[in-house]
Structure formats: structure tokens, C-alpha cells
C-alpha atoms as a PDB file:
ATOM      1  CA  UNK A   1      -8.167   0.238 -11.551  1.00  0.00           C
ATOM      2  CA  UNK A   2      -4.466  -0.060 -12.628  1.00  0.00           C
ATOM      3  CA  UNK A   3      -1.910   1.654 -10.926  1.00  0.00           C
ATOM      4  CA  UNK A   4       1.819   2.270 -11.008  1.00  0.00           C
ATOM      5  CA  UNK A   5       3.490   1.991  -7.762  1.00  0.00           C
ATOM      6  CA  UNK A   6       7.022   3.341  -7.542  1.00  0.00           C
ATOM      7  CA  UNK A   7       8.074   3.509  -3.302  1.00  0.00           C
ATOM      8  CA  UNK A   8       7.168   2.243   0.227  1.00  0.00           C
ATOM      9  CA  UNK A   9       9.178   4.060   2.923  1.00  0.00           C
ATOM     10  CA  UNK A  10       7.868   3.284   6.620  1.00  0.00           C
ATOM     11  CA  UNK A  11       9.874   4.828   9.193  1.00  0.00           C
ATOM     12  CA  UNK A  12       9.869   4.697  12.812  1.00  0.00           C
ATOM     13  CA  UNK A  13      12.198   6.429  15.245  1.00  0.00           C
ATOM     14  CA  UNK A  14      14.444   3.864  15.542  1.00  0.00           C
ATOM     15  CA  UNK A  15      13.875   2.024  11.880  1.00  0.00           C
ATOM     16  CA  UNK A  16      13.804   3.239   8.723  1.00  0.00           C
ATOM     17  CA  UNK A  17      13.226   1.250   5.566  1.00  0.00           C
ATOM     18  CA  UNK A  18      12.578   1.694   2.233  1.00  0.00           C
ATOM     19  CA  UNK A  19      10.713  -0.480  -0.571  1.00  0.00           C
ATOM     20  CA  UNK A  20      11.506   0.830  -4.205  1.00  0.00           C
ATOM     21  CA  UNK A  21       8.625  -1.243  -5.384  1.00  0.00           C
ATOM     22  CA  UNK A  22      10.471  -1.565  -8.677  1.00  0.00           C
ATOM     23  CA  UNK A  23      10.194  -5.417  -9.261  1.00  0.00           C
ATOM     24  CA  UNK A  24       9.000  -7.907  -6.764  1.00  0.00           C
ATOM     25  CA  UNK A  25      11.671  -9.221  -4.416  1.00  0.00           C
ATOM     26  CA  UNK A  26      11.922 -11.112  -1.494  1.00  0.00           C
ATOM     27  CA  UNK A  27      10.851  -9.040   0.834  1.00  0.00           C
ATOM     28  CA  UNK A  28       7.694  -8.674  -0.665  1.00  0.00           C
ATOM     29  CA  UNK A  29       4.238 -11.087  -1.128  1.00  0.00           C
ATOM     30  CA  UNK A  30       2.122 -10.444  -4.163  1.00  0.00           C
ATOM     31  CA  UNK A  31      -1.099 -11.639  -4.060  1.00  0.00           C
ATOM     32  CA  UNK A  32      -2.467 -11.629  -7.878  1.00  0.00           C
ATOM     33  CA  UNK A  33      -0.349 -10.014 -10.352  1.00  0.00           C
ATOM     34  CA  UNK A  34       2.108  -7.375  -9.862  1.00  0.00           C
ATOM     35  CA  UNK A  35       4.601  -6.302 -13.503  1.00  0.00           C
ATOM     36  CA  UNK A  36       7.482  -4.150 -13.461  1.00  0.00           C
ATOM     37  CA  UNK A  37       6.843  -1.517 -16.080  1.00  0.00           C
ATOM     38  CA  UNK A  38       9.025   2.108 -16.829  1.00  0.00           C
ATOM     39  CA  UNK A  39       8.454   4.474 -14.204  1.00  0.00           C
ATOM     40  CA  UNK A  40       8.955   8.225 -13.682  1.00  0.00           C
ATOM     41  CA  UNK A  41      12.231   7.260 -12.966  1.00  0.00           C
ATOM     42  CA  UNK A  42      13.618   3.669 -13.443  1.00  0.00           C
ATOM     43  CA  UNK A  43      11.164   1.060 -12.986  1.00  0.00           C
ATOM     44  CA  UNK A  44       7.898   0.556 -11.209  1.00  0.00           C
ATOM     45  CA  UNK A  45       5.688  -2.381 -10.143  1.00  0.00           C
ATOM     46  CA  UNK A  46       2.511  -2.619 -12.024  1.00  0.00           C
ATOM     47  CA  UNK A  47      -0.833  -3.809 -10.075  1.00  0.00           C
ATOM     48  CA  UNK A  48      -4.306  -4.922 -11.899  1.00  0.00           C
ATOM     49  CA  UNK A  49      -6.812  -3.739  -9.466  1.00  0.00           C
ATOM     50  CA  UNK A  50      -7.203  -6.991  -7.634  1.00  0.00           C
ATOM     51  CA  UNK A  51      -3.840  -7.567  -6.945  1.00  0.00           C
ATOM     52  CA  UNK A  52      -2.141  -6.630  -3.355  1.00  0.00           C
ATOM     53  CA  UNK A  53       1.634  -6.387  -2.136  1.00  0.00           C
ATOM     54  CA  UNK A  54       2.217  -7.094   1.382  1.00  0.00           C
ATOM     55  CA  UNK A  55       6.131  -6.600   3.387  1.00  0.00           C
ATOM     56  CA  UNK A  56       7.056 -10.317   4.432  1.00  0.00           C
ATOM     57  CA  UNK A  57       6.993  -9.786   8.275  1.00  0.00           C
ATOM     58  CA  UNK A  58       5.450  -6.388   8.485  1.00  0.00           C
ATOM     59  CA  UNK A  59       3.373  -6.901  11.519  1.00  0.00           C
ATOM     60  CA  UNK A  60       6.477  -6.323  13.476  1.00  0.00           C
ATOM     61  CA  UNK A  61       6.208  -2.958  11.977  1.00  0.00           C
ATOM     62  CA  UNK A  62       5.756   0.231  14.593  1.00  0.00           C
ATOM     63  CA  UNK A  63       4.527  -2.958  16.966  1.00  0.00           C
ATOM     64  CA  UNK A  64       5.832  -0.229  20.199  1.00  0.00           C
ATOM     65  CA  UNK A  65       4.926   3.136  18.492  1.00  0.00           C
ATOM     66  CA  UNK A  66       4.648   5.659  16.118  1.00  0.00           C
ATOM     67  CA  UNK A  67       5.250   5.334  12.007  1.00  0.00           C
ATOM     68  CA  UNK A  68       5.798   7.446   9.316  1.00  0.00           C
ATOM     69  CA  UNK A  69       4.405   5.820   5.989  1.00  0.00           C
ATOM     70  CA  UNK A  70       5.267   7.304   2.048  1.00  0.00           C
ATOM     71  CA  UNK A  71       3.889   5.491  -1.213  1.00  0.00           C
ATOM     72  CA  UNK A  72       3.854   7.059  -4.797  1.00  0.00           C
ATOM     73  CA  UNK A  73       1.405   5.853  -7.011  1.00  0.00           C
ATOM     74  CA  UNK A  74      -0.468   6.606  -9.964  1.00  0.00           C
ATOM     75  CA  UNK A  75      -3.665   4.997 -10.640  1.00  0.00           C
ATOM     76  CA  UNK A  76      -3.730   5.188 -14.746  1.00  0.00           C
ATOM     77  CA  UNK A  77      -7.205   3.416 -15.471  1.00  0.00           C
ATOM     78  CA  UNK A  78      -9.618   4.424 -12.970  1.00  0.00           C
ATOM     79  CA  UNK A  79     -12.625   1.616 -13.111  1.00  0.00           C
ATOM     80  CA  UNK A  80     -15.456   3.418 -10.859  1.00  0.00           C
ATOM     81  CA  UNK A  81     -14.368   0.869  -7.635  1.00  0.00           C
ATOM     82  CA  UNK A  82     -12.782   1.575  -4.406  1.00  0.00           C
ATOM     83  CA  UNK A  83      -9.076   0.885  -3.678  1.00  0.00           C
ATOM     84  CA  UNK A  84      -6.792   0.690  -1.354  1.00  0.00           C
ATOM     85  CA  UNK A  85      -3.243   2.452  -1.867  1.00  0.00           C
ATOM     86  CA  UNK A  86      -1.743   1.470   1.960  1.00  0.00           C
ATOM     87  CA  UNK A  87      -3.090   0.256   4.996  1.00  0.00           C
ATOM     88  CA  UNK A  88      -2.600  -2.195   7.830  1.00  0.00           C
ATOM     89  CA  UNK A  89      -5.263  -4.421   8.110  1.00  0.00           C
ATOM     90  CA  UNK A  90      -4.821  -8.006   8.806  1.00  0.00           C
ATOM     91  CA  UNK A  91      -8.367  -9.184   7.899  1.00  0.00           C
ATOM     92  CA  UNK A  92      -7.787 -12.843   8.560  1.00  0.00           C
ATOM     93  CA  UNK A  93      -8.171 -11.787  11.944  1.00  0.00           C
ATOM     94  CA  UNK A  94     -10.341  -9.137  11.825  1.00  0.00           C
ATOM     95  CA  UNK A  95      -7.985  -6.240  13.085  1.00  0.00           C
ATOM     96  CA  UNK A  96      -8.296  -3.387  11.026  1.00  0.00           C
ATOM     97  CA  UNK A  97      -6.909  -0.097  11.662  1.00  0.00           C
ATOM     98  CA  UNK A  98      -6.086   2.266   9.089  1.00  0.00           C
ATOM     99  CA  UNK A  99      -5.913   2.818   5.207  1.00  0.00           C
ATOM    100  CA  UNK A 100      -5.661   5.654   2.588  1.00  0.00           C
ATOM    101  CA  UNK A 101      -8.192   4.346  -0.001  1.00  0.00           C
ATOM    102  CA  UNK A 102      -8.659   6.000  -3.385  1.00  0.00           C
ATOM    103  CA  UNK A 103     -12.591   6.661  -4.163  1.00  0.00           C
ATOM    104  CA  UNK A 104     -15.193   5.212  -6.712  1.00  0.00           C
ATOM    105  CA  UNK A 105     -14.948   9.127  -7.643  1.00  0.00           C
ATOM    106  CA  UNK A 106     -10.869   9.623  -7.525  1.00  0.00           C
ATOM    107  CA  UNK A 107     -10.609  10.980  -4.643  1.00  0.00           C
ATOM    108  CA  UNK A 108      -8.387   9.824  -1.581  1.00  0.00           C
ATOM    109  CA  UNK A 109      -9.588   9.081   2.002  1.00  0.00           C
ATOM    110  CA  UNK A 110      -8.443   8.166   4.687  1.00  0.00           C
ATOM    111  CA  UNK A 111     -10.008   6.086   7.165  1.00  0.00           C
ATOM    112  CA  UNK A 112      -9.063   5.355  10.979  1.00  0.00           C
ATOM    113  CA  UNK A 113     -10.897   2.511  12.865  1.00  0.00           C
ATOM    114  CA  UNK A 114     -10.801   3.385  16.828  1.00  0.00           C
ATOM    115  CA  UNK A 115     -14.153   1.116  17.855  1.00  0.00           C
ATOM    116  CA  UNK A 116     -15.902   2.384  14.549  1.00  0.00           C
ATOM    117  CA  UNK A 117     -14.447   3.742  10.782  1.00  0.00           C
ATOM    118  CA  UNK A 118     -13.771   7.491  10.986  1.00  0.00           C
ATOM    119  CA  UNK A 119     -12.994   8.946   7.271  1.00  0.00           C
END
């Protein structure tokens, strides 16, 4: 799947940040391959499928509470896999929590892990 990612906004109530995703910059790791390309409106980051963007230093993110997350995106050549469009996972370690995943079949889901995966 390729998709067209145009904004990451995470807030919290004391924090509030926003990630145009419009070309990579500092604040952000790309793992794989991640193009700016037109968007909507102005530019937007480009992702092949196996490619992921991760905020430098985000595990600090909404460490004491609550969160508020936004993302646009637009996946343009569906390719009959599952995808993930946000989360917060850190796999390495095997914490995983949530994600918003987009379907073999298009559709979103969400998914919550408390003990087990709830969809």
C-alpha cells in the first residue's frame, strides 16, 4: 500500500504539537523510504508500504496522561495487506498498546491491547 500522509497533531493538556508531515525533518525517523509529493494542500510525505515514520523522542509523549492524536492520510494503492496508519508500540520491547490499522479489505480498526488485543 502507498499512502499520502499530510499531519500528525498529538495533544495533551498541557502540550500540543503538530507534525505537518510535509518533508522529513529533524524531528522525525524514517525507517525505509518516505518522498515529499503535492498534497491537498502544499506538500505531503509519501510512504511505500514498508516504510514507517517515528517522532524522535516520542516516548515521552502523554508519559502522565491522556492524548489526543490526528493524522490525515490517504492510502492511494491499496495492496490486499494490513497497515498501520498510527500507533504506539515499541516492539523492541514488546510493549504494545494501541493502533488504528487500515484492513486487508480497506477498512480501519482500531485495536487496544489491555492484557489481550481488543478491535
Amino acid at each position: 500500500m502507498k499512502s499520502l500522509f499530510a499531519l500528525l497533531l498529538i495533544t495533551t493538556p498541557a502540550f500540543a504539537e503538530v507534525w505537518p508531515l510535509d518533508a522529513v525533518s529533524p524531528s522525525l525517523i524514517v525507517h525505509g523510504i518516505a518522498k515529499p509529493a503535492a498534497g491537498v494542500a502544499g506538500q505531503s510525505l509519501v510512504l511505500n508500504g514498508d516504510s514507517i515514520i517515528e517522532l524522535k523522542d516520542s516516548s515521552a509523549l502523554a508519559a502522565d496522561g491522556g492524548f489526543t492524536v490526528s493524522v490525515w492520510f490517504n492510502p492511494y494503492a491499496l495492496e490486499g495487506s494490513q497497515q498501520m496508519i498510527v500507533g504506539k508500540n515499541r516492539y523492541a520491547l514488546n510493549q504494545r498498546q494501541w493502533g488504528v490499522i487500515l484492513e486487508p479489505d480497506g477498512r480501519l480498526k482500531a485495536y487496544l491491547h489491555q492484557g489481550s488485543w481488543s478491535t
